[in-house]
PDB file of N, CA and C in Angstrom:
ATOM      1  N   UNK A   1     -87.947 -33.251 143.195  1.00  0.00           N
ATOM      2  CA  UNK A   1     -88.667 -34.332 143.829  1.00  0.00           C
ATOM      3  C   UNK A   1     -90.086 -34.430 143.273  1.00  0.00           C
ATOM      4  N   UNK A   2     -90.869 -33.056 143.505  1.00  0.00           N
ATOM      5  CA  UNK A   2     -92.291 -33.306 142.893  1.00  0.00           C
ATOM      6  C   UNK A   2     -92.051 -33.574 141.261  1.00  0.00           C
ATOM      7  N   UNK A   3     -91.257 -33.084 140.127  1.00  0.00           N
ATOM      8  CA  UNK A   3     -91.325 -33.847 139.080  1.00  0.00           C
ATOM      9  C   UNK A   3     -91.137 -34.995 138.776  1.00  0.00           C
ATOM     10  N   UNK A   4     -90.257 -35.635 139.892  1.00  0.00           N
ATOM     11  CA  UNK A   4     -89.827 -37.087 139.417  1.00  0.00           C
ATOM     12  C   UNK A   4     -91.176 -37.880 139.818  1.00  0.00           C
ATOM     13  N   UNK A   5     -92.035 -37.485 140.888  1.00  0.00           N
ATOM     14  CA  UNK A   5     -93.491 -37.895 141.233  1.00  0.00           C
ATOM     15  C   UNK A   5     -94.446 -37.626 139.854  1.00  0.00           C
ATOM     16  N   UNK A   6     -94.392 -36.329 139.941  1.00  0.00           N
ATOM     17  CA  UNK A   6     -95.266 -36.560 138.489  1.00  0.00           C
ATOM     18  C   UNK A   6     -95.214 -36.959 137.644  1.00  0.00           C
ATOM     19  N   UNK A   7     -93.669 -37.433 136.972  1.00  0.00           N
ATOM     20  CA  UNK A   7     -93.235 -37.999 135.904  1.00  0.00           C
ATOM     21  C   UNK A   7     -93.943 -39.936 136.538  1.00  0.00           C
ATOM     22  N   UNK A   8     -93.379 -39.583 136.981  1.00  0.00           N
ATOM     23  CA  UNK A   8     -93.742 -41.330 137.434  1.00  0.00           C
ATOM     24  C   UNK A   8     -96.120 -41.702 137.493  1.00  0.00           C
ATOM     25  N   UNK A   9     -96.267 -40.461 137.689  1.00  0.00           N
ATOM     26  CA  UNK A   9     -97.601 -41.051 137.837  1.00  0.00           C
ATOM     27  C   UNK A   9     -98.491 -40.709 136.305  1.00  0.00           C
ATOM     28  N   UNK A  10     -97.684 -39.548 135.515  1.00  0.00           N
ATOM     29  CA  UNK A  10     -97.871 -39.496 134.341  1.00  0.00           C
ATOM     30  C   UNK A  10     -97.628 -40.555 133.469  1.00  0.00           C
ATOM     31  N   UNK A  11     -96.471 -41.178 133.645  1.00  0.00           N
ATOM     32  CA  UNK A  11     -95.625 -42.976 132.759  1.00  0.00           C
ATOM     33  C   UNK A  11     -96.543 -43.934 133.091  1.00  0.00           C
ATOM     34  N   UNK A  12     -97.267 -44.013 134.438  1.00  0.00           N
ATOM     35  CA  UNK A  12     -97.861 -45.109 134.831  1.00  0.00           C
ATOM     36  C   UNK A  12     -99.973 -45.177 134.077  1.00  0.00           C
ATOM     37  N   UNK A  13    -100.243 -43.457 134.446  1.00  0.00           N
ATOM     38  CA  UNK A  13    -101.265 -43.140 133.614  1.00  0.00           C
ATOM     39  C   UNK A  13    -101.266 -43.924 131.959  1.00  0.00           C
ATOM     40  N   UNK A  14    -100.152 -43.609 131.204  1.00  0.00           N
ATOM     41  CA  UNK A  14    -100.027 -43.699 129.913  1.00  0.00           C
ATOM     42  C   UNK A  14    -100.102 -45.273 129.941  1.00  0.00           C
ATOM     43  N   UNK A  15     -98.999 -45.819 130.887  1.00  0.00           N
ATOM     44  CA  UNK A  15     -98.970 -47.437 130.557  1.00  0.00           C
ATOM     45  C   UNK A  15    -100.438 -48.174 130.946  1.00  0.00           C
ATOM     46  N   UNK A  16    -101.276 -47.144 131.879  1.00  0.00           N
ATOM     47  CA  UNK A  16    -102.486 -47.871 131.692  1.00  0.00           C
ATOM     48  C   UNK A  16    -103.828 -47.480 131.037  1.00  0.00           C
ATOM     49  N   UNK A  17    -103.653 -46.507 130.143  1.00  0.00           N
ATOM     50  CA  UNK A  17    -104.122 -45.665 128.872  1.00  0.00           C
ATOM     51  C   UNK A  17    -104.024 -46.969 128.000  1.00  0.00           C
ATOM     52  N   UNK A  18    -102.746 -47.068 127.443  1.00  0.00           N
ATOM     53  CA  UNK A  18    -101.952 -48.294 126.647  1.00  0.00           C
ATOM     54  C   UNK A  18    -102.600 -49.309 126.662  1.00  0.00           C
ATOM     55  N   UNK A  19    -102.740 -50.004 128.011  1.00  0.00           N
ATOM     56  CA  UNK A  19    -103.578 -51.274 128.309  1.00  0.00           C
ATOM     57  C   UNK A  19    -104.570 -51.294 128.236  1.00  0.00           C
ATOM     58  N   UNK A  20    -105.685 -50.197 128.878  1.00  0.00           N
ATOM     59  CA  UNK A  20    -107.051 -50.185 128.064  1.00  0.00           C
ATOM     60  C   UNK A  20    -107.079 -49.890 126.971  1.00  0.00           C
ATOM     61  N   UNK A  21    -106.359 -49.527 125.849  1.00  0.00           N
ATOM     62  CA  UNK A  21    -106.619 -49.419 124.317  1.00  0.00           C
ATOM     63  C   UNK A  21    -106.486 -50.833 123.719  1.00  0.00           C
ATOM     64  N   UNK A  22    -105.425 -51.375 123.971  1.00  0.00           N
ATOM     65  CA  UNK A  22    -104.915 -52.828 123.969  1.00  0.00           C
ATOM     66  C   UNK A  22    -105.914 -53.754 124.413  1.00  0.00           C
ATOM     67  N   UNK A  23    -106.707 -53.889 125.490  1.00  0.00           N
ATOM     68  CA  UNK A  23    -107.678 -54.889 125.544  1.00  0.00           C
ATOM     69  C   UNK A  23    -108.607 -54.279 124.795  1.00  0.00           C
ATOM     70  N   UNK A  24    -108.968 -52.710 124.649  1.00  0.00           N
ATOM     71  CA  UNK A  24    -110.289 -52.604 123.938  1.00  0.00           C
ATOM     72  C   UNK A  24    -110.066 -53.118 122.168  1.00  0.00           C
ATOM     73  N   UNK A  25    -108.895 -52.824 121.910  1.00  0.00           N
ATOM     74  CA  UNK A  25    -108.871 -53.839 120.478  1.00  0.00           C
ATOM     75  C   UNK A  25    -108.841 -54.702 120.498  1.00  0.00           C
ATOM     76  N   UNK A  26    -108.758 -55.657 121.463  1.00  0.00           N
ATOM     77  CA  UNK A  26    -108.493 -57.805 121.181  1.00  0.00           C
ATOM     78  C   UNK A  26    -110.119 -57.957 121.843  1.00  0.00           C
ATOM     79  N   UNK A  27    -110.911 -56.754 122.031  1.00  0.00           N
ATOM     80  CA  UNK A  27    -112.452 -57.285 122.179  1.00  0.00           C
ATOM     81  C   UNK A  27    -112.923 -56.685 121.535  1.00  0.00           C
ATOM     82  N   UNK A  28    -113.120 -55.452 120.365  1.00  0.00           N
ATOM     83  CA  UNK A  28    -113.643 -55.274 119.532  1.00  0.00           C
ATOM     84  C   UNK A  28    -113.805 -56.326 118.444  1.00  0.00           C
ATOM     85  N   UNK A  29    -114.956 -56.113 117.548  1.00  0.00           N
ATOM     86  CA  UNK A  29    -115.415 -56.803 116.194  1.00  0.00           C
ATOM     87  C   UNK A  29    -114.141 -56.759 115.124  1.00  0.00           C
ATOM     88  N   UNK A  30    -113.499 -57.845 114.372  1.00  0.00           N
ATOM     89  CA  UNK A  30    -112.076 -57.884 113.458  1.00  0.00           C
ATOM     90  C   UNK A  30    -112.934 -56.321 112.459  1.00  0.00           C
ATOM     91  N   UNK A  31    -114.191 -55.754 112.539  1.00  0.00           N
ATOM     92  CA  UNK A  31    -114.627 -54.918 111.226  1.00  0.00           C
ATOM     93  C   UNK A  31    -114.604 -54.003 111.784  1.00  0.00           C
ATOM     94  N   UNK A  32    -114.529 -53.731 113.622  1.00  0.00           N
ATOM     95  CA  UNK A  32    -113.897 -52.032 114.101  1.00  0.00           C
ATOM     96  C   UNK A  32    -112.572 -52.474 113.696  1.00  0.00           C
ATOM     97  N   UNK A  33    -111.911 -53.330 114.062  1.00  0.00           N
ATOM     98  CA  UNK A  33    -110.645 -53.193 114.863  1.00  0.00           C
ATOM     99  C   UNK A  33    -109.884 -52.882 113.513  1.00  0.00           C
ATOM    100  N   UNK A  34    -110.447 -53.056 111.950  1.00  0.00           N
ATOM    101  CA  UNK A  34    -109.494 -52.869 110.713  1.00  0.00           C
ATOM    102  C   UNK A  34    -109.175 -51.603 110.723  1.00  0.00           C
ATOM    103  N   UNK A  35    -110.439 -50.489 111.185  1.00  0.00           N
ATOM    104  CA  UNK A  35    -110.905 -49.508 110.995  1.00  0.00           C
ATOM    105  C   UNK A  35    -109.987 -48.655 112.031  1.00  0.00           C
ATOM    106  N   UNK A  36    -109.727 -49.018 112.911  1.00  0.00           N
ATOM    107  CA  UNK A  36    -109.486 -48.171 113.938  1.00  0.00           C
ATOM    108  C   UNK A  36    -108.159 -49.139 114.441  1.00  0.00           C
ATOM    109  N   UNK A  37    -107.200 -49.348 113.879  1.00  0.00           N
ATOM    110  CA  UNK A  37    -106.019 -50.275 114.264  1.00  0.00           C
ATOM    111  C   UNK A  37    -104.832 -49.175 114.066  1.00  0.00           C
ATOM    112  N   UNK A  38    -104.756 -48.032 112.686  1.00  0.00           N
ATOM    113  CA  UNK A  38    -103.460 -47.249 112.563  1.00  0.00           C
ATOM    114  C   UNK A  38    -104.481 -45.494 113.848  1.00  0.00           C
ATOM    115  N   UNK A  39    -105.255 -45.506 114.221  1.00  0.00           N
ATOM    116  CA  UNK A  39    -105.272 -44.053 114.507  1.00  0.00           C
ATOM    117  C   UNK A  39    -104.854 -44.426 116.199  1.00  0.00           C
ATOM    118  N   UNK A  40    -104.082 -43.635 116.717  1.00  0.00           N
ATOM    119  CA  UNK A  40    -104.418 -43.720 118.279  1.00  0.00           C
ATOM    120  C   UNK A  40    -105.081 -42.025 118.234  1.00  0.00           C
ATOM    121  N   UNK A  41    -105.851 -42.155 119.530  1.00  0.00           N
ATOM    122  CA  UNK A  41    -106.666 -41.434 120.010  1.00  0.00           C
ATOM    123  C   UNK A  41    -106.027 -40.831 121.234  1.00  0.00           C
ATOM    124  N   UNK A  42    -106.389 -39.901 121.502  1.00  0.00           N
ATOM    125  CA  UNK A  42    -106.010 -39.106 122.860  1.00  0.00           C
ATOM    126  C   UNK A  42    -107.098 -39.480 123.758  1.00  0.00           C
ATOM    127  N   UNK A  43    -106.979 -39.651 125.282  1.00  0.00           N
ATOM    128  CA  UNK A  43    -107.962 -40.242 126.035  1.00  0.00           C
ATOM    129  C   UNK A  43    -109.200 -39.420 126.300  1.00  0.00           C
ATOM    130  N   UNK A  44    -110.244 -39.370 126.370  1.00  0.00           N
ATOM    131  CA  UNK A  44    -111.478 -38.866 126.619  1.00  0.00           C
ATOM    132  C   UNK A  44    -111.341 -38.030 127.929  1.00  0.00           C
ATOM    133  N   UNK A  45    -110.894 -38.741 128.776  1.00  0.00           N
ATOM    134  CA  UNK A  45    -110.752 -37.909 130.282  1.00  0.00           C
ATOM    135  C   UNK A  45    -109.810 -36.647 130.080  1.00  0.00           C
ATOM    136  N   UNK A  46    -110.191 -35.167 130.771  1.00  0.00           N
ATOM    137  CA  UNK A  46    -109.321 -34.201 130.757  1.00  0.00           C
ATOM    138  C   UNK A  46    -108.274 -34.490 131.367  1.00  0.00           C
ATOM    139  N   UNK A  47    -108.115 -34.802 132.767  1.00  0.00           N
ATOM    140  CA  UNK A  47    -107.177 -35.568 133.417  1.00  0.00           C
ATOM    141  C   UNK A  47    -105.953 -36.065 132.997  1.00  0.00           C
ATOM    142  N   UNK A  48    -106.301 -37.518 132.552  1.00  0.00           N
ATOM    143  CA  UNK A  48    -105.448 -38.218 132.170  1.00  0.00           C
ATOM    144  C   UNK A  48    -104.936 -37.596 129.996  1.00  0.00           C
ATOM    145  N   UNK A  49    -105.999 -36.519 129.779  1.00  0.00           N
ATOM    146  CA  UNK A  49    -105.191 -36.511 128.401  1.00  0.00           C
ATOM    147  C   UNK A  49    -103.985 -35.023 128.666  1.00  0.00           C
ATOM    148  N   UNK A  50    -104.718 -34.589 129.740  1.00  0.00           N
ATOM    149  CA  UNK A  50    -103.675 -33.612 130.306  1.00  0.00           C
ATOM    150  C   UNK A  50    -102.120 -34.078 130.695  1.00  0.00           C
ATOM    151  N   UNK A  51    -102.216 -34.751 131.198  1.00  0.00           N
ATOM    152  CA  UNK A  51    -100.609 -35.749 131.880  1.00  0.00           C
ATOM    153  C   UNK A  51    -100.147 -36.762 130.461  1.00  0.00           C
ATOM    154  N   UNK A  52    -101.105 -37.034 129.514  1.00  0.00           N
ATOM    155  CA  UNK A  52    -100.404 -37.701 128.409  1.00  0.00           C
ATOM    156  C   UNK A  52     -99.744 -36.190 127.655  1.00  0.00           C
ATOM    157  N   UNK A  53    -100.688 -34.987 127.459  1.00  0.00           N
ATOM    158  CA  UNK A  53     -99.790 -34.156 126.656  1.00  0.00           C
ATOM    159  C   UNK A  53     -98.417 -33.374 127.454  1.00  0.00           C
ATOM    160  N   UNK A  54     -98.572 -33.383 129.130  1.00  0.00           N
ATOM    161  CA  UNK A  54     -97.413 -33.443 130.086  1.00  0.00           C
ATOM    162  C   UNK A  54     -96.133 -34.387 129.440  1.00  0.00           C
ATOM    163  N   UNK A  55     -96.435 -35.266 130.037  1.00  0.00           N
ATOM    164  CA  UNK A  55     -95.604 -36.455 129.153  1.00  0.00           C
ATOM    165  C   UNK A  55     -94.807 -36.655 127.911  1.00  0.00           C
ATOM    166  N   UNK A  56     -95.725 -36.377 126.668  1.00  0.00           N
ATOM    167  CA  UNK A  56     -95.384 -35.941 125.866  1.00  0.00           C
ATOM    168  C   UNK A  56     -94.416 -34.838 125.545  1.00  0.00           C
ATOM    169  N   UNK A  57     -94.914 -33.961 126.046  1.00  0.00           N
ATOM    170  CA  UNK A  57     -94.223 -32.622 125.837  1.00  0.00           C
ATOM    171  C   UNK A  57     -92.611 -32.538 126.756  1.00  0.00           C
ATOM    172  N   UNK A  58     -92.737 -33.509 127.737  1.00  0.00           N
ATOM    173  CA  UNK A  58     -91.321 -33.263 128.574  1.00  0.00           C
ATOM    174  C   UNK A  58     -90.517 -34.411 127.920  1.00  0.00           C
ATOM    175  N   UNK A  59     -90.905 -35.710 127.137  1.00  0.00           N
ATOM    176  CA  UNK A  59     -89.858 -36.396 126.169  1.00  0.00           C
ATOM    177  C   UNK A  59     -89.390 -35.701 125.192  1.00  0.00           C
ATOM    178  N   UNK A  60     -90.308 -34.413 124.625  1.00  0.00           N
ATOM    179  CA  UNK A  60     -89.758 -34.090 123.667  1.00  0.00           C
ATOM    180  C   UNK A  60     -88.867 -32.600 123.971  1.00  0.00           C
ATOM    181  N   UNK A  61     -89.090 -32.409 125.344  1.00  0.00           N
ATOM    182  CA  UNK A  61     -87.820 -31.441 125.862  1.00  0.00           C
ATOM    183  C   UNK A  61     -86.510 -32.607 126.652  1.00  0.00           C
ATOM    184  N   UNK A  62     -86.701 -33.599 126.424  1.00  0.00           N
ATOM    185  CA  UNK A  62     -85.890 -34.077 126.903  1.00  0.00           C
ATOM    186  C   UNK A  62     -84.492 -34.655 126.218  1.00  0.00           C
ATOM    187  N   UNK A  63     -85.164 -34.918 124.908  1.00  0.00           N
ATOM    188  CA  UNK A  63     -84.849 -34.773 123.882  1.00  0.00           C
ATOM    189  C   UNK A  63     -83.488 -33.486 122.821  1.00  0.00           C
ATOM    190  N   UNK A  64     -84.293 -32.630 123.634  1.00  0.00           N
ATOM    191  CA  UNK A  64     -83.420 -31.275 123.329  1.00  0.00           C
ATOM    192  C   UNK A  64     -82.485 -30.976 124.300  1.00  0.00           C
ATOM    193  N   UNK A  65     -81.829 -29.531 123.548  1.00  0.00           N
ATOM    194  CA  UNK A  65     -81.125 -28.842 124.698  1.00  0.00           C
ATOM    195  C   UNK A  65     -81.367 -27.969 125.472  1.00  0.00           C
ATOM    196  N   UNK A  66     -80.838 -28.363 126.550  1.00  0.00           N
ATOM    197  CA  UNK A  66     -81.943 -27.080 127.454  1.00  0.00           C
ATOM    198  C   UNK A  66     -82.448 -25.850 127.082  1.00  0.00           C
ATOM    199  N   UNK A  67     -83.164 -25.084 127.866  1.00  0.00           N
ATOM    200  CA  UNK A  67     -84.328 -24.336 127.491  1.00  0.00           C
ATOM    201  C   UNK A  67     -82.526 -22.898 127.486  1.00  0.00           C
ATOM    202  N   UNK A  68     -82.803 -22.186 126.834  1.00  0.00           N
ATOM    203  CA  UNK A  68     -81.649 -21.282 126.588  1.00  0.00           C
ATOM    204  C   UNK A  68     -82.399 -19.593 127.746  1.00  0.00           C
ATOM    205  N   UNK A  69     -81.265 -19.075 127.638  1.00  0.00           N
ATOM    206  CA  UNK A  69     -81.706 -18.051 129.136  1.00  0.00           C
ATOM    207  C   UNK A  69     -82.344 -16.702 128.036  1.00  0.00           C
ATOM    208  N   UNK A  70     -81.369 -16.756 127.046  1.00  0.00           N
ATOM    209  CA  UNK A  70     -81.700 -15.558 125.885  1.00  0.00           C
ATOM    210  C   UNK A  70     -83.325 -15.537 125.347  1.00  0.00           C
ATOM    211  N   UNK A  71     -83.926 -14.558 125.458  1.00  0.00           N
ATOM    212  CA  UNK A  71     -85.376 -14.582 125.148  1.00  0.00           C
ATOM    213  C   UNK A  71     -85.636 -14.879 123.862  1.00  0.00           C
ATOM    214  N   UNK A  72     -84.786 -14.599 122.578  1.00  0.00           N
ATOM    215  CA  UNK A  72     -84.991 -14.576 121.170  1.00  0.00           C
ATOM    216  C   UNK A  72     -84.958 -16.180 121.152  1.00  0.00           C
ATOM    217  N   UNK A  73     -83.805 -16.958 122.054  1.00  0.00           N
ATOM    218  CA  UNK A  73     -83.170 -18.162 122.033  1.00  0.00           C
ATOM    219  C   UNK A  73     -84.260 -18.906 122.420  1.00  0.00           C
ATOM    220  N   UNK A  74     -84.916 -18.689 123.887  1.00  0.00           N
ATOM    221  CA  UNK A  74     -86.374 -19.507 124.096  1.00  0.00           C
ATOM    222  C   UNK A  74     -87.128 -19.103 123.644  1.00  0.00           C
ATOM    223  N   UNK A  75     -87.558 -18.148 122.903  1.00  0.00           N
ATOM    224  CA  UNK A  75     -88.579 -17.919 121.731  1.00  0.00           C
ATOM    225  C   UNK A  75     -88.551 -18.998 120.914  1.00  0.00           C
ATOM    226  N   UNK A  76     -87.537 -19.239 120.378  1.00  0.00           N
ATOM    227  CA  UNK A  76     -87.346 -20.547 119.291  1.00  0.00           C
ATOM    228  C   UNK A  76     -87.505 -21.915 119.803  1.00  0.00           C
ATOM    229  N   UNK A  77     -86.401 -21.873 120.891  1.00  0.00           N
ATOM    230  CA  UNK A  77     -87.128 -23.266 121.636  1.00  0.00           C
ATOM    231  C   UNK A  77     -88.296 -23.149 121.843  1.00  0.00           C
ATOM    232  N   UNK A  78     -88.355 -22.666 122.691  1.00  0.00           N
ATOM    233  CA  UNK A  78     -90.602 -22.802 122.812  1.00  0.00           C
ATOM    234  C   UNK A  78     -91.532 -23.386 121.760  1.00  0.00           C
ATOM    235  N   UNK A  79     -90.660 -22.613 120.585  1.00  0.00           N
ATOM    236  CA  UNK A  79     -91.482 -22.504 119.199  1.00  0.00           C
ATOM    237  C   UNK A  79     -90.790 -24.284 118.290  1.00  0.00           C
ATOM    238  N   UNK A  80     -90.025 -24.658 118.672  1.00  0.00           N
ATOM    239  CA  UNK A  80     -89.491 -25.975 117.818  1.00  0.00           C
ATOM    240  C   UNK A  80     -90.442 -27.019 119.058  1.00  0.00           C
ATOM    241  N   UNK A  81     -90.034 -26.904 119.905  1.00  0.00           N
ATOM    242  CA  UNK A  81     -90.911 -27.795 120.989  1.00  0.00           C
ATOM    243  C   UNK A  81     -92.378 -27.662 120.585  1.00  0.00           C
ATOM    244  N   UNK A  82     -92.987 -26.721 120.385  1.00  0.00           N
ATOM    245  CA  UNK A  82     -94.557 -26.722 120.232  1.00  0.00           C
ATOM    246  C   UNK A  82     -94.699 -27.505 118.771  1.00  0.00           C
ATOM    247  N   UNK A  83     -93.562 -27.262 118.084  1.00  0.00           N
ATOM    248  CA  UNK A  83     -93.987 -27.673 116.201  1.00  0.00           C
ATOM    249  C   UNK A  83     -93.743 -29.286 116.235  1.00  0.00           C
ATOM    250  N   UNK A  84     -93.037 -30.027 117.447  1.00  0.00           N
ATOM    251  CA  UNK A  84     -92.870 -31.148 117.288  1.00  0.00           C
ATOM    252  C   UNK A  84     -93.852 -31.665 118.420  1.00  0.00           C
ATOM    253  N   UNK A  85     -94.109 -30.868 119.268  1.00  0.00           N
ATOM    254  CA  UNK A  85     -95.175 -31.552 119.995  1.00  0.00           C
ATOM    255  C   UNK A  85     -96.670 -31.665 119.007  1.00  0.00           C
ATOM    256  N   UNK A  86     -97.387 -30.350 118.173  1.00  0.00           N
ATOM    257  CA  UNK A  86     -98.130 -30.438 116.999  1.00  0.00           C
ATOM    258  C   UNK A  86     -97.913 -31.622 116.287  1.00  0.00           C
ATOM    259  N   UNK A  87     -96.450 -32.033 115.886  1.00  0.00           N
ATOM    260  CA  UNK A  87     -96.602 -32.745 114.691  1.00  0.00           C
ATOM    261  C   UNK A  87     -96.557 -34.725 115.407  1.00  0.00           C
ATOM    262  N   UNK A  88     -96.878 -34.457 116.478  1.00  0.00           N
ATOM    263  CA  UNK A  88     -96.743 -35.916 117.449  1.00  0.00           C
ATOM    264  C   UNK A  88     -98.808 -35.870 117.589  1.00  0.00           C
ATOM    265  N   UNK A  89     -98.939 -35.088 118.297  1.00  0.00           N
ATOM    266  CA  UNK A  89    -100.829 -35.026 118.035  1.00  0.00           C
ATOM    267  C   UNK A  89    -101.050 -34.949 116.976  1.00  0.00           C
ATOM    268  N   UNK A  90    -100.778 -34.868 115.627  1.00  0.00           N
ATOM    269  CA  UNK A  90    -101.234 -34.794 114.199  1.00  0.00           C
ATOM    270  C   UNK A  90    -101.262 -36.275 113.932  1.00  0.00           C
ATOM    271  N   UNK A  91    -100.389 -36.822 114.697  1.00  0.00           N
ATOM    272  CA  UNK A  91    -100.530 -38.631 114.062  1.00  0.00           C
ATOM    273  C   UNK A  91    -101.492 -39.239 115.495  1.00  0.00           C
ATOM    274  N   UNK A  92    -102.178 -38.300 116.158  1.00  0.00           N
ATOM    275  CA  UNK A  92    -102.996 -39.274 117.030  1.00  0.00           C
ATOM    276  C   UNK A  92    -104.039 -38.407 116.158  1.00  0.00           C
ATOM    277  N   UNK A  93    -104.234 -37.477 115.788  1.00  0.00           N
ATOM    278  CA  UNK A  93    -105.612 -37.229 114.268  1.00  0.00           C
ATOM    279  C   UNK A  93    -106.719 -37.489 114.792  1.00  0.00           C
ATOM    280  N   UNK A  94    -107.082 -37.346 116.162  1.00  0.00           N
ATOM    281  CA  UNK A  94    -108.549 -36.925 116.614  1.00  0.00           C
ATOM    282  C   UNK A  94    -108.657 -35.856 117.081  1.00  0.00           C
ATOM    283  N   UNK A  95    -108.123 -34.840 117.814  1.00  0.00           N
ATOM    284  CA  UNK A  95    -107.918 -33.696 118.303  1.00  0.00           C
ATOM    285  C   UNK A  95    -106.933 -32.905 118.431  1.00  0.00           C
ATOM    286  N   UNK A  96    -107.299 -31.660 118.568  1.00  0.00           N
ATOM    287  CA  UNK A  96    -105.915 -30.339 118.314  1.00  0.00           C
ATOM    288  C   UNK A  96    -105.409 -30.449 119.753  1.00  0.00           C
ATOM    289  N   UNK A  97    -104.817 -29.581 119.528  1.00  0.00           N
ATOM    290  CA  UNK A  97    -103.981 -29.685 120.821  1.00  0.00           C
ATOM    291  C   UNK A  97    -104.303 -28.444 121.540  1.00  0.00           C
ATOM    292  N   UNK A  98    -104.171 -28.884 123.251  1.00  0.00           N
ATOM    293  CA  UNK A  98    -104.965 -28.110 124.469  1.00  0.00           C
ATOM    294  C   UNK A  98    -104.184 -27.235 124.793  1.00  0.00           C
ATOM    295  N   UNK A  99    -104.715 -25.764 124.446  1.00  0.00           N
ATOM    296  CA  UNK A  99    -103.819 -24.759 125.275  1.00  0.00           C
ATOM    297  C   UNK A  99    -104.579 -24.181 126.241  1.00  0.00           C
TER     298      UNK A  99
END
C-alpha cells in the first residue's frame, strides 16, 4: 500500500519536474534554449531529486527479474541495477549519483 503511494507521488513529482522544464524552455532566449535543449538536468531540490532517483531506480528494477534470495545472485543484481541506473544519470551529465 505505502509503495503504491509513493510510487504515485514520485510519477506525479516527475510529471511536474517535466512541466517546469518544459515551460522553462518555451520562455528561455532561442540562444539558451540551443544550448541547453539535448542535456536534462536532475532537479536542484534534494527532495524531489531524491524521488526522481527513487523512481528511476524502481523502473529499472522493474524492468528486471526479481531481486534473487542467493547473496552472490543479489550481489550481481544490485551490481547490474546500479550500472544501469549510472548509465541513465550519465545522460542527465550534470551530477553523479547520490549515495
Amino acid at each position: 500500500m505505502i509503495e503504491t503511494v509513493l510510487a504515485t507521488v514520485a510519477l506525479g513529482m516527475v510529471f511536474c519536474w517535466r512541466t517546469a522544464c518544459r515551460q522553462a524552455a518555451e520562455a528561455a532566449p532561442a540562444g539558451e534554449m540551443s544550448a541547453a535543449a539535448g542535456v536534462r538536468r536532475l532537479p536542484e531540490d534534494a527532495v524531489l531529486r531524491r524521488h526522481v532517483l527513487a523512481q528511476i531506480n524502481n523502473e529499472i528494477e522493474a524492468g528486471l527479474a526479481p531481486c534473487p534470495s542467493d547473496s552472490v545472485l543479489r550481489r550481481h543484481h544490485q551490481a547490474l541495477v546500479s550500472a544501469k541506473l549510472q548509465q541513465i544519470l550519465a545522460e542527465f551529465g550534470s551530477r553523479p549519483a547520490c549515495r
